[in-house]
Structures are given as structure tokens and as C-alpha cells.
N, C-alpha and C. Protein backbone atom coordinates (compact mmCIF):
# COMPACT_ATOMS: atom_id res chain seq x y z
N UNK A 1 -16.52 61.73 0.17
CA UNK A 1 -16.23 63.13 -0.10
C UNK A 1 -15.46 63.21 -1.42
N UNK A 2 -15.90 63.94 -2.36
CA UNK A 2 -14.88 64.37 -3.67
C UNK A 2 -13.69 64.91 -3.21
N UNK A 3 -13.13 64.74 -4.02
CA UNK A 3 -11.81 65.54 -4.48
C UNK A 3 -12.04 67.16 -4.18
N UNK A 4 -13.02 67.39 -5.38
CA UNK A 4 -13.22 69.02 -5.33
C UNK A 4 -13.79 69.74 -3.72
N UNK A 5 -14.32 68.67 -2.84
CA UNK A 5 -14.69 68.92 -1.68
C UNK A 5 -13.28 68.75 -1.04
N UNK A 6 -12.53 68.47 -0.62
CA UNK A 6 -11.59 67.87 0.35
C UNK A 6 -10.51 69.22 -0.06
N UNK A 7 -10.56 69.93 -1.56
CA UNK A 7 -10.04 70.90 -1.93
C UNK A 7 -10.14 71.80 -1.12
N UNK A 8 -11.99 72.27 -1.19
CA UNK A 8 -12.75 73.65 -1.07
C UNK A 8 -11.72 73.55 0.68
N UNK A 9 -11.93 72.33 1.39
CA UNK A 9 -11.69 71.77 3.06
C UNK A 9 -10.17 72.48 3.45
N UNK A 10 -9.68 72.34 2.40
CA UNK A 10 -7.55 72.74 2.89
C UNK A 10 -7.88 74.09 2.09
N UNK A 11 -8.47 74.99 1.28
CA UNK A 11 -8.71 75.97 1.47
C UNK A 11 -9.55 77.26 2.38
N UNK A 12 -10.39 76.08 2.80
CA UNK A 12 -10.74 76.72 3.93
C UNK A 12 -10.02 76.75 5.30
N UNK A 13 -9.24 75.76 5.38
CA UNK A 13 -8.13 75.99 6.21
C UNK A 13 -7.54 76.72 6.17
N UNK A 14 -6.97 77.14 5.16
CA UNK A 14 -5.96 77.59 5.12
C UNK A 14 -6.95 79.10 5.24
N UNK A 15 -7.85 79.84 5.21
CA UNK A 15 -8.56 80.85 5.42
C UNK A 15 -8.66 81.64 6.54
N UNK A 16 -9.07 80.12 7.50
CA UNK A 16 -9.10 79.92 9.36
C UNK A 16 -7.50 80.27 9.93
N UNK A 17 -6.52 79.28 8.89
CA UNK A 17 -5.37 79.69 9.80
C UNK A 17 -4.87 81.27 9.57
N UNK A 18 -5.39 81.90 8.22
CA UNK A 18 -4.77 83.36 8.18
C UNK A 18 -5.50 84.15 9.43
N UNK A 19 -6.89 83.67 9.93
CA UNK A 19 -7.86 84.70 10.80
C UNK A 19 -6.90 84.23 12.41
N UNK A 20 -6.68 82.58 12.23
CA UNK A 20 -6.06 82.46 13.88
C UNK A 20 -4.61 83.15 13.63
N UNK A 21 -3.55 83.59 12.56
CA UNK A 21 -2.41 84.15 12.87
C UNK A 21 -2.79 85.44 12.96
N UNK A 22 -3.63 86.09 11.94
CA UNK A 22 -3.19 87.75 11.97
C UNK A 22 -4.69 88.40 12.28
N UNK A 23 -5.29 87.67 13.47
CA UNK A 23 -6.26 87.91 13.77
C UNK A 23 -6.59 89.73 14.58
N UNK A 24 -5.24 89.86 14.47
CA UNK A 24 -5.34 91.80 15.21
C UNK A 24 -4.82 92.65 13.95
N UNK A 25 -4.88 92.03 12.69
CA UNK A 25 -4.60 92.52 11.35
C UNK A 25 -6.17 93.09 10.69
N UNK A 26 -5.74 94.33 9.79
CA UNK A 26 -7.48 94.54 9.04
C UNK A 26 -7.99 93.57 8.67
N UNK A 27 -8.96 92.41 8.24
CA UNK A 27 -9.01 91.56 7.67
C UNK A 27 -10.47 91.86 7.38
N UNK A 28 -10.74 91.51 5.74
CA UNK A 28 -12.40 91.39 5.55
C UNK A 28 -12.81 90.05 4.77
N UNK A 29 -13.77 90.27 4.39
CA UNK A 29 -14.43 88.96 3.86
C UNK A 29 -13.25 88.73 2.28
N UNK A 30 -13.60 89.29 1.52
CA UNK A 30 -12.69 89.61 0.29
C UNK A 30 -10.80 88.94 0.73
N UNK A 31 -10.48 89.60 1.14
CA UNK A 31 -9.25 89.17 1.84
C UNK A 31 -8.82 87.82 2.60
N UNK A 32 -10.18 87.40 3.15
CA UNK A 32 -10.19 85.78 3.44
C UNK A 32 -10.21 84.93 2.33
N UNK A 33 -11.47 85.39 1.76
CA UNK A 33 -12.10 84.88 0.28
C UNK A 33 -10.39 84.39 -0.48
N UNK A 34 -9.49 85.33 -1.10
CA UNK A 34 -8.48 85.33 -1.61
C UNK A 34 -7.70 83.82 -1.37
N UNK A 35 -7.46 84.53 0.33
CA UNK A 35 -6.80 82.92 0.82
C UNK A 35 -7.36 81.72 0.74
N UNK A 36 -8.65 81.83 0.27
CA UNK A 36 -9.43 80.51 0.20
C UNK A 36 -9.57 80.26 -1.37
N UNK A 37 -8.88 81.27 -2.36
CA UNK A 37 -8.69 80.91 -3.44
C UNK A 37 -10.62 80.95 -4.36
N UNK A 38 -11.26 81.71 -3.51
CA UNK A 38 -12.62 81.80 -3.77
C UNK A 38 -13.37 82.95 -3.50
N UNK A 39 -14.39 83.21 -4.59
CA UNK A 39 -14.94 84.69 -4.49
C UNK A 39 -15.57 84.44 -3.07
N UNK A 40 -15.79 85.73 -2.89
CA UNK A 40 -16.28 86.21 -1.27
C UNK A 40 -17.59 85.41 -0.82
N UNK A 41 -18.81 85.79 -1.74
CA UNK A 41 -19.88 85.04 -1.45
C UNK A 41 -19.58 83.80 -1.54
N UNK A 42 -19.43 82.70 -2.59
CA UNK A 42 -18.90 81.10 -2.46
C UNK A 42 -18.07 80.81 -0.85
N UNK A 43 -16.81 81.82 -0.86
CA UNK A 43 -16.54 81.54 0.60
C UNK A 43 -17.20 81.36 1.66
N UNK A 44 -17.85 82.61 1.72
CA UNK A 44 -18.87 82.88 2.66
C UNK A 44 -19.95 81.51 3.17
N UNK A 45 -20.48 81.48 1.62
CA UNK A 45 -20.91 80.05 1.88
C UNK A 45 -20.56 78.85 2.42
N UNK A 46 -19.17 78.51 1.73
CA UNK A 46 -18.17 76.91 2.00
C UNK A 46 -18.11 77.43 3.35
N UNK A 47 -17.57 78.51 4.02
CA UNK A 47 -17.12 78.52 5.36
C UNK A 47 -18.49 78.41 6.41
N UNK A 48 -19.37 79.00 6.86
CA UNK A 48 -20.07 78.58 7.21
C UNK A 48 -21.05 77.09 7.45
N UNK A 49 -21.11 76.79 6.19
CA UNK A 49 -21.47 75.19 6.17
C UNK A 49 -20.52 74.37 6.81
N UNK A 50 -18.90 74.50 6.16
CA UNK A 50 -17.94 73.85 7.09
C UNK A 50 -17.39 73.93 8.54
N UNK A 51 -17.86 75.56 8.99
CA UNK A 51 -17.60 75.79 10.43
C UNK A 51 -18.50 75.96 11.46
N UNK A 52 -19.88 76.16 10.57
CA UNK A 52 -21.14 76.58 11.71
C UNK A 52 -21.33 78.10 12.47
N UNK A 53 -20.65 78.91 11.13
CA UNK A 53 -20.68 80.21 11.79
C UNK A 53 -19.97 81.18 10.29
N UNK A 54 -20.12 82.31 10.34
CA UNK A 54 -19.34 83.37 9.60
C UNK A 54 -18.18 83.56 8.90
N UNK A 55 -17.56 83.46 8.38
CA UNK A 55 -16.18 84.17 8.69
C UNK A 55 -15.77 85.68 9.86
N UNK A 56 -16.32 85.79 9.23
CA UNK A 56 -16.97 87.25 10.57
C UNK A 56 -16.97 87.18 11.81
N UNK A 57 -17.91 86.41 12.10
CA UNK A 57 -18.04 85.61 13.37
C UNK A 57 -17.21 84.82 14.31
N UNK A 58 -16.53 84.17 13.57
CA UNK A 58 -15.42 83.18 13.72
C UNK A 58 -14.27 84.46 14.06
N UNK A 59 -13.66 85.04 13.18
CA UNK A 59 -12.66 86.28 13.40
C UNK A 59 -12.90 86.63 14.73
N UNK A 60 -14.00 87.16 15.12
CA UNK A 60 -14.81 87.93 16.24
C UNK A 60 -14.42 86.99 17.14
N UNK A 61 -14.77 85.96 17.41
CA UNK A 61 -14.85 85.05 18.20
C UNK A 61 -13.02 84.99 19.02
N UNK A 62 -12.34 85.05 17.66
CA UNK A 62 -11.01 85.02 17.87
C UNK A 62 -10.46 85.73 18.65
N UNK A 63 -10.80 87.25 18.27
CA UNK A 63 -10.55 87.72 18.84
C UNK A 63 -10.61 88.18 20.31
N UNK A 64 -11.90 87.99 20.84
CA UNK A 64 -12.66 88.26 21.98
C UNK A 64 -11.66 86.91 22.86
N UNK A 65 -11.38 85.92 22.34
CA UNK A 65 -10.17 84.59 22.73
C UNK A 65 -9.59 85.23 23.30
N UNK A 66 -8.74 86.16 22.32
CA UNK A 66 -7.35 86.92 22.83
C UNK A 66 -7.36 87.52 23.58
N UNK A 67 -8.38 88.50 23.73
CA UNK A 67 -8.78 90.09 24.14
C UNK A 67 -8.85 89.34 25.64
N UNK A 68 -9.45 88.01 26.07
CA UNK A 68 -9.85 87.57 27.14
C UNK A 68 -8.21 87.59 27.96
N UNK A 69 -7.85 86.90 27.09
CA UNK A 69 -6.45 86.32 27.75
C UNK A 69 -5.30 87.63 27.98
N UNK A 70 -5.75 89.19 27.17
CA UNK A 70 -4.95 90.21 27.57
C UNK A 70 -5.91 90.62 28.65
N UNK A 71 -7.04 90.67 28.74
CA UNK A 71 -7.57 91.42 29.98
C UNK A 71 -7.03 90.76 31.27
N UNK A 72 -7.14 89.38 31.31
CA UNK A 72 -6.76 88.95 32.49
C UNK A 72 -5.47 89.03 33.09
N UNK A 73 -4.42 89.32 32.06
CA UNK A 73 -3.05 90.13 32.39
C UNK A 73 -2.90 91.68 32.76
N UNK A 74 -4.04 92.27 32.95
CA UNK A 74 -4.37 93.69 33.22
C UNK A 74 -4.14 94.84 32.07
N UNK A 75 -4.58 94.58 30.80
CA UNK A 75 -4.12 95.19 29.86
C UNK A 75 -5.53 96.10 30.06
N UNK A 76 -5.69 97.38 29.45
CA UNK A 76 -6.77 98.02 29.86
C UNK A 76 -8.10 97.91 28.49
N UNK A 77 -8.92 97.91 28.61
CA UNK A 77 -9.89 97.65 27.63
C UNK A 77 -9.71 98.74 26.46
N UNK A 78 -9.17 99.54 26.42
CA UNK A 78 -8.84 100.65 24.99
C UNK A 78 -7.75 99.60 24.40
N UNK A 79 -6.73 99.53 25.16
CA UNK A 79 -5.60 98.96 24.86
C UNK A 79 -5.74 97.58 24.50
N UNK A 80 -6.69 97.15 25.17
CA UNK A 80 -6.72 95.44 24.72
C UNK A 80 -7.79 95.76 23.26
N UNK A 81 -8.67 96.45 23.07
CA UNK A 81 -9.21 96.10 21.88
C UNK A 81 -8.37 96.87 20.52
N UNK A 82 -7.91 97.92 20.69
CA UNK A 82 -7.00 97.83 19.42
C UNK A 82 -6.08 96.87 19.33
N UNK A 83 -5.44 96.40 20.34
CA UNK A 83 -4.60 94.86 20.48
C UNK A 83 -4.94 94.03 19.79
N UNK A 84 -6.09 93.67 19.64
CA UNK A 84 -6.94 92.40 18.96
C UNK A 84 -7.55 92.71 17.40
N UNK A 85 -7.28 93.99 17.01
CA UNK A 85 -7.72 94.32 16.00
C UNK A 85 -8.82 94.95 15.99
N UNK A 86 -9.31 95.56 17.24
CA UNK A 86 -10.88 95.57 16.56
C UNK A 86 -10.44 97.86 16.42
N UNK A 87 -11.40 98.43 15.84
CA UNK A 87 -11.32 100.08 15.54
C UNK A 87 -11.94 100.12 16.38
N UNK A 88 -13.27 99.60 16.65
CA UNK A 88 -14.64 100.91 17.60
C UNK A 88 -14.29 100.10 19.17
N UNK A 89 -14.25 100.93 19.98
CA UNK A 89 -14.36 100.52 21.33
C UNK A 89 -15.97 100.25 21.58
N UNK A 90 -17.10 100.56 21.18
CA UNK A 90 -18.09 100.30 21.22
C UNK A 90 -18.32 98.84 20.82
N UNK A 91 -18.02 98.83 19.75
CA UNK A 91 -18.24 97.62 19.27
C UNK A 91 -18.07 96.50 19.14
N UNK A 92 -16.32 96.96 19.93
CA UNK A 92 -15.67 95.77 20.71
C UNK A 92 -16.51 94.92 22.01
N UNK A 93 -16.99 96.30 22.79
CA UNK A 93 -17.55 95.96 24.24
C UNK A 93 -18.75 95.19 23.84
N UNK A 94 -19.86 95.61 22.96
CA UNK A 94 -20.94 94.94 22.78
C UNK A 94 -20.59 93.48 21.84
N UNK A 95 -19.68 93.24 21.50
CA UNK A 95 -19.32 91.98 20.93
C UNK A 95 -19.20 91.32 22.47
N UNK A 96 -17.86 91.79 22.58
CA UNK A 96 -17.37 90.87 23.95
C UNK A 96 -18.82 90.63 24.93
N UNK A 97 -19.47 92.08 25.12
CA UNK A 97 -20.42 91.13 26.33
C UNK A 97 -21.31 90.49 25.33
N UNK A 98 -21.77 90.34 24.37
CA UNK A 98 -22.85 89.80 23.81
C UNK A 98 -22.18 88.23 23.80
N UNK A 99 -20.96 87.80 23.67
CA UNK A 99 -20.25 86.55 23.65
C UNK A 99 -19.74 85.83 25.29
N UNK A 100 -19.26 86.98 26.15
CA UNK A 100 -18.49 86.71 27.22
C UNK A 100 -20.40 86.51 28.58
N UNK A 101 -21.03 87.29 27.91
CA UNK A 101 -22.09 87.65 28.93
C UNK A 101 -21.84 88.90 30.49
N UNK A 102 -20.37 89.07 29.93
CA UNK A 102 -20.32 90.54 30.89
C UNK A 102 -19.06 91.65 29.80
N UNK A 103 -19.37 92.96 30.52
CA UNK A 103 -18.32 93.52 30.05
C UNK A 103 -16.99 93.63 30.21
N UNK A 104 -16.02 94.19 29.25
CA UNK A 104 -14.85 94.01 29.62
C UNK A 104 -14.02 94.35 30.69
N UNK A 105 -14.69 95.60 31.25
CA UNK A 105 -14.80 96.10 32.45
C UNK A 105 -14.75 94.93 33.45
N UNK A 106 -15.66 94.61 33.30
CA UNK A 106 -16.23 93.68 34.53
C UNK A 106 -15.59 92.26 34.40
N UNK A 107 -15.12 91.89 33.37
CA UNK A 107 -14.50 90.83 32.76
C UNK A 107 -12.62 90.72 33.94
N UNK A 108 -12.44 92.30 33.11
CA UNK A 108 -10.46 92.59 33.70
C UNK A 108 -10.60 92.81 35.19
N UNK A 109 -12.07 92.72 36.11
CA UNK A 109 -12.33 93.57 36.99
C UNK A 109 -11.76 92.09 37.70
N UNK A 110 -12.74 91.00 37.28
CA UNK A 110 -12.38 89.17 38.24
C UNK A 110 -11.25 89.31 38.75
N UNK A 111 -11.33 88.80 39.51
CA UNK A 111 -10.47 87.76 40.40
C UNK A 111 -10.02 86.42 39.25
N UNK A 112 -8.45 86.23 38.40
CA UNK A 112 -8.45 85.42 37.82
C UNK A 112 -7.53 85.10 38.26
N UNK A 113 -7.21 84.63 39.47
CA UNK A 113 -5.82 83.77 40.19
C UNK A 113 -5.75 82.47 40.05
N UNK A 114 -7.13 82.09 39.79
CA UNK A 114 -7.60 81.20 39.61
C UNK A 114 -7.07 79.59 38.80
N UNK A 115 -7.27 80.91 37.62
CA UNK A 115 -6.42 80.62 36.39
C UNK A 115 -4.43 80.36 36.31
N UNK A 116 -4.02 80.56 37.19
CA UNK A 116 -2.22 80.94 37.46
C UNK A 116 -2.54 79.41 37.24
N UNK A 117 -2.67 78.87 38.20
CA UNK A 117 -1.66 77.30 38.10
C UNK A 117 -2.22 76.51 36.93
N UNK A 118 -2.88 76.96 36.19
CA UNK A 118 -3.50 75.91 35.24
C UNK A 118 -2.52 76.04 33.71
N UNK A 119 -2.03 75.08 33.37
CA UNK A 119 -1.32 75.41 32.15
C UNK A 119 -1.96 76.12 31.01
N UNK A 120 -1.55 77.22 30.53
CA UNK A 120 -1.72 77.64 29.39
C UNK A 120 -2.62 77.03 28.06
N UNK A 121 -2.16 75.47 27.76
CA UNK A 121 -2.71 75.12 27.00
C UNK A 121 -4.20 74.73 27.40
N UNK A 122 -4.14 74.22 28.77
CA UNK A 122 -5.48 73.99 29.38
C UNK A 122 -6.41 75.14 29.55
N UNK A 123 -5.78 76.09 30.01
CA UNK A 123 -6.59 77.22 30.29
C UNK A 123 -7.18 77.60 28.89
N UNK A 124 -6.90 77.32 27.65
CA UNK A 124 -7.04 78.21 26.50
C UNK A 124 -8.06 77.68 26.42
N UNK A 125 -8.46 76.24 26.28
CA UNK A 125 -9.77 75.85 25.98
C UNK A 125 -10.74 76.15 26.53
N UNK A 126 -10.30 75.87 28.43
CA UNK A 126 -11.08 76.44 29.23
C UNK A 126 -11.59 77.37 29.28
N UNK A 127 -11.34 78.17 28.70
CA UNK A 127 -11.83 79.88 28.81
C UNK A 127 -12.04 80.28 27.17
N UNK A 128 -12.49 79.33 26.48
CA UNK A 128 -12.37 80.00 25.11
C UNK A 128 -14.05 80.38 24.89
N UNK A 129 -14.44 81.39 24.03
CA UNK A 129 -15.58 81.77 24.31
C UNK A 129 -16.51 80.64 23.36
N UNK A 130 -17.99 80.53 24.00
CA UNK A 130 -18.73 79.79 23.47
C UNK A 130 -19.94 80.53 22.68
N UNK A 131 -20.08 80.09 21.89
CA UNK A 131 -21.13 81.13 21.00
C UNK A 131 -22.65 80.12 20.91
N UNK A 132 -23.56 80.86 21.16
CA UNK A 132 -25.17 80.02 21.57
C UNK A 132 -25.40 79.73 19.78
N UNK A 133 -25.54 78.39 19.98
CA UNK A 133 -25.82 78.17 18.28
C UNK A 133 -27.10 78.93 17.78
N UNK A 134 -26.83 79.15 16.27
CA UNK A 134 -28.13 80.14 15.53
C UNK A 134 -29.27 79.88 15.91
N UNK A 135 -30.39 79.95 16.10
CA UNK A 135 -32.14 79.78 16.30
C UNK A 135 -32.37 78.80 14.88
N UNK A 136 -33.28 77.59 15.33
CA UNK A 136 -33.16 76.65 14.40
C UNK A 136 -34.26 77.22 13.62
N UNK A 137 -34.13 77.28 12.34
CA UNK A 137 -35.16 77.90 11.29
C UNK A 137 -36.36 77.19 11.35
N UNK A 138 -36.18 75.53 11.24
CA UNK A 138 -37.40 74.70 11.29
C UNK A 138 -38.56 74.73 12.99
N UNK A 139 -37.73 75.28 13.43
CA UNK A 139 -38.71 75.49 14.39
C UNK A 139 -40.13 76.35 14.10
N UNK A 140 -41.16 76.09 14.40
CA UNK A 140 -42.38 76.12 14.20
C UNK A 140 -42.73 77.95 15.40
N UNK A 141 -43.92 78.83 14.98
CA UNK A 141 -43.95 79.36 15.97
C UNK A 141 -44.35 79.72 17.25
N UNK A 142 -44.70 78.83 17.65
CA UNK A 142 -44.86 78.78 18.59
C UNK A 142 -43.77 78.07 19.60
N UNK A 143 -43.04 77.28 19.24
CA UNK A 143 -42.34 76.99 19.74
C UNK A 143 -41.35 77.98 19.63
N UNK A 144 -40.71 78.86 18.78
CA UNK A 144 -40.10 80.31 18.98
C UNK A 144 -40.63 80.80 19.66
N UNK A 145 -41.41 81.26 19.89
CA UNK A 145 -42.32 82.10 20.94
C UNK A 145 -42.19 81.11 22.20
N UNK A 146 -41.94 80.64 22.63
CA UNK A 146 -41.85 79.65 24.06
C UNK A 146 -39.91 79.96 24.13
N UNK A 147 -39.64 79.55 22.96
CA UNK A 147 -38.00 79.89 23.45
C UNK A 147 -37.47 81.56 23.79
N UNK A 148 -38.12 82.33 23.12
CA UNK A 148 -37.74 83.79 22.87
C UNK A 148 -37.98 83.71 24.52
N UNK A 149 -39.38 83.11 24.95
CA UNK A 149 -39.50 83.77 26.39
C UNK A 149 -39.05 82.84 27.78
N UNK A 150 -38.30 81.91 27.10
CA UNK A 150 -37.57 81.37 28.28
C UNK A 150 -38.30 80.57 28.76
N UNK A 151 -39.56 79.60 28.60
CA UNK A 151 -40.41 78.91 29.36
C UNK A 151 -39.76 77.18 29.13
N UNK A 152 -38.93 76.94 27.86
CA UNK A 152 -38.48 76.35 28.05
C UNK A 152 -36.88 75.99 27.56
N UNK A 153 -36.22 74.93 27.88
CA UNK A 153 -34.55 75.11 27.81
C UNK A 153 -34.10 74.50 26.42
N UNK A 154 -35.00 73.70 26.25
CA UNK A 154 -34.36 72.64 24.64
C UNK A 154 -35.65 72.26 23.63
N UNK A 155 -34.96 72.29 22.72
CA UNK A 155 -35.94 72.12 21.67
C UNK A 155 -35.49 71.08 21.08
N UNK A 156 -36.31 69.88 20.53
CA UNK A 156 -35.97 68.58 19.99
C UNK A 156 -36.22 68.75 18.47
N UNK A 157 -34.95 68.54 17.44
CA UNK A 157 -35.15 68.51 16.44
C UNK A 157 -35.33 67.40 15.85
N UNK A 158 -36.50 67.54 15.06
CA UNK A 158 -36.43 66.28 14.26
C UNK A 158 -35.85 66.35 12.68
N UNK A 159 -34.78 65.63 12.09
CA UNK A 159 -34.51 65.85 11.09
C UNK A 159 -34.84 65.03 9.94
């Protein structure tokens, strides 16, 4: 790895750690970009290649983290998504279920007693949301067309 790579690496850190502290703060691409000491698009780029996802995405992700861990304390879904930063209550809910696979509703609704005795730090991982990796581009179509419709579970890449 270069130099100038191992750079772009602790600036992109340092990008990630502004989204994991002030992740219920306005934050946009431009404003990450800054902390990464790099125009927006270049960011955009380095971060993705280095994280496997957005900046955007990643934020989102963060948040829906948090939002999880206030719902299950009974915080109410208006209240938990301005909590986390997000403006649209719409857009909160269709994030969260598009990530969580239910709504937030239905999310604060569980039974999470579950969760009491498990330490904090354990639980965080445990419950941190998982995001279905992108649709592999090299896939051929027909084999998209077999995944879109569910006939089968894995696709073998050859690289």
C-alpha cells in the first residue's frame, strides 16, 4: 500500500468517525468530503471502495443502529427519528423497514426482554443492522432474472 493510500485510509476514518459521533447532526456528502480533506465526488469514491457502501448509506445505516436501540427503550417512532437525525418520518420508516425488514412500529412493538441480560457491548453487535450486499454487476441475465425471482439463494462469482 502507498503512502498516499494509507493517507486517503486515516482520512477516511476520520470521515466514518465524524458520521459514528454526530450521526443525529445535519450531515451531507460535502461536509463529510471536508473531513476527509477531499472533494465530494473523490470521497464518494475512496469511501465506498474502502467501506462497501455510500457515505449515505453507511450514515443511514448508523442511524437506524441507534434508532434500534431507542425504540427498544420505548422511545416513540416520531421521537426516535428526529433523535437520530433523520427530518421525514416517511423516510425514516421506509429506510428502517427496507434495512430492519419490519417497521418501526412493529420493531418498538417486540418483546425485547430478551435483550436485558445481555451486555450492552454484546448486544450492539448483535442487533446491528445488516445491509444485503449490492447485486453483482457481472452477473449475466439470466442469472438476474433467477435471483430477482427467488428460484435460487447464491450466486458463484468467478473473479
Amino acid at each position: 500500500m502507498t503512502p498516499e493510500e494509507l493517507a486517503d485510509l486515516a482520512h477516511l476514518r476520520r470521515a466514518r468517525d465524524l458520521m459514528d459521533r454526530d450521526y443525529s447532526q445535519p450531515l451531507d456528502v460535502p461536509a463529510m468530503a471536508r473531513a476527509a480533506l477531499m472533494s465530494p465526488a473523490h470521497f464518494s469514491r475512496k469511501f465506498r471502495a474502502a467501506y462497501g457502501e455510500t457515505p449515505y448509506s453507511y450514515l443511514m445505516t448508523r442511524r437506524i443502529e441507534r434508532a434500534k436501540a431507542l425504540l427498544r427503550q420505548g422511545m416513540s417512532v416520531t421521537d426516535t427519528c428526529f433523535a437520530v437525525g433523520c427530518t421525514s418520518l416517511g423516510s425514516f420508516s421506509s429506510r428502517f423497514t427496507e434495512i430492519i425488514g419490519e417497521t418501526p412500529s412493529q420493531y418498538r412493538a417486540r418483546d425485547h426482554s430478551h435483550n436485558e441480560a445481555i451486555p450492552s457491548c454484546v448486544s450492539k453487535v448483535a442487533t446491528r443492522p445488516r445491509r444485503t450486499p449490492p447485486s453483482v454487476a457481472a452477473a449475466t441475465p439470466t442469472e438476474q432474472d433467477r435471483r430477482s425471482s427467488g428460484r435460487i439463494d447464491a450466486l458463484t462469482i468467478v473473479v
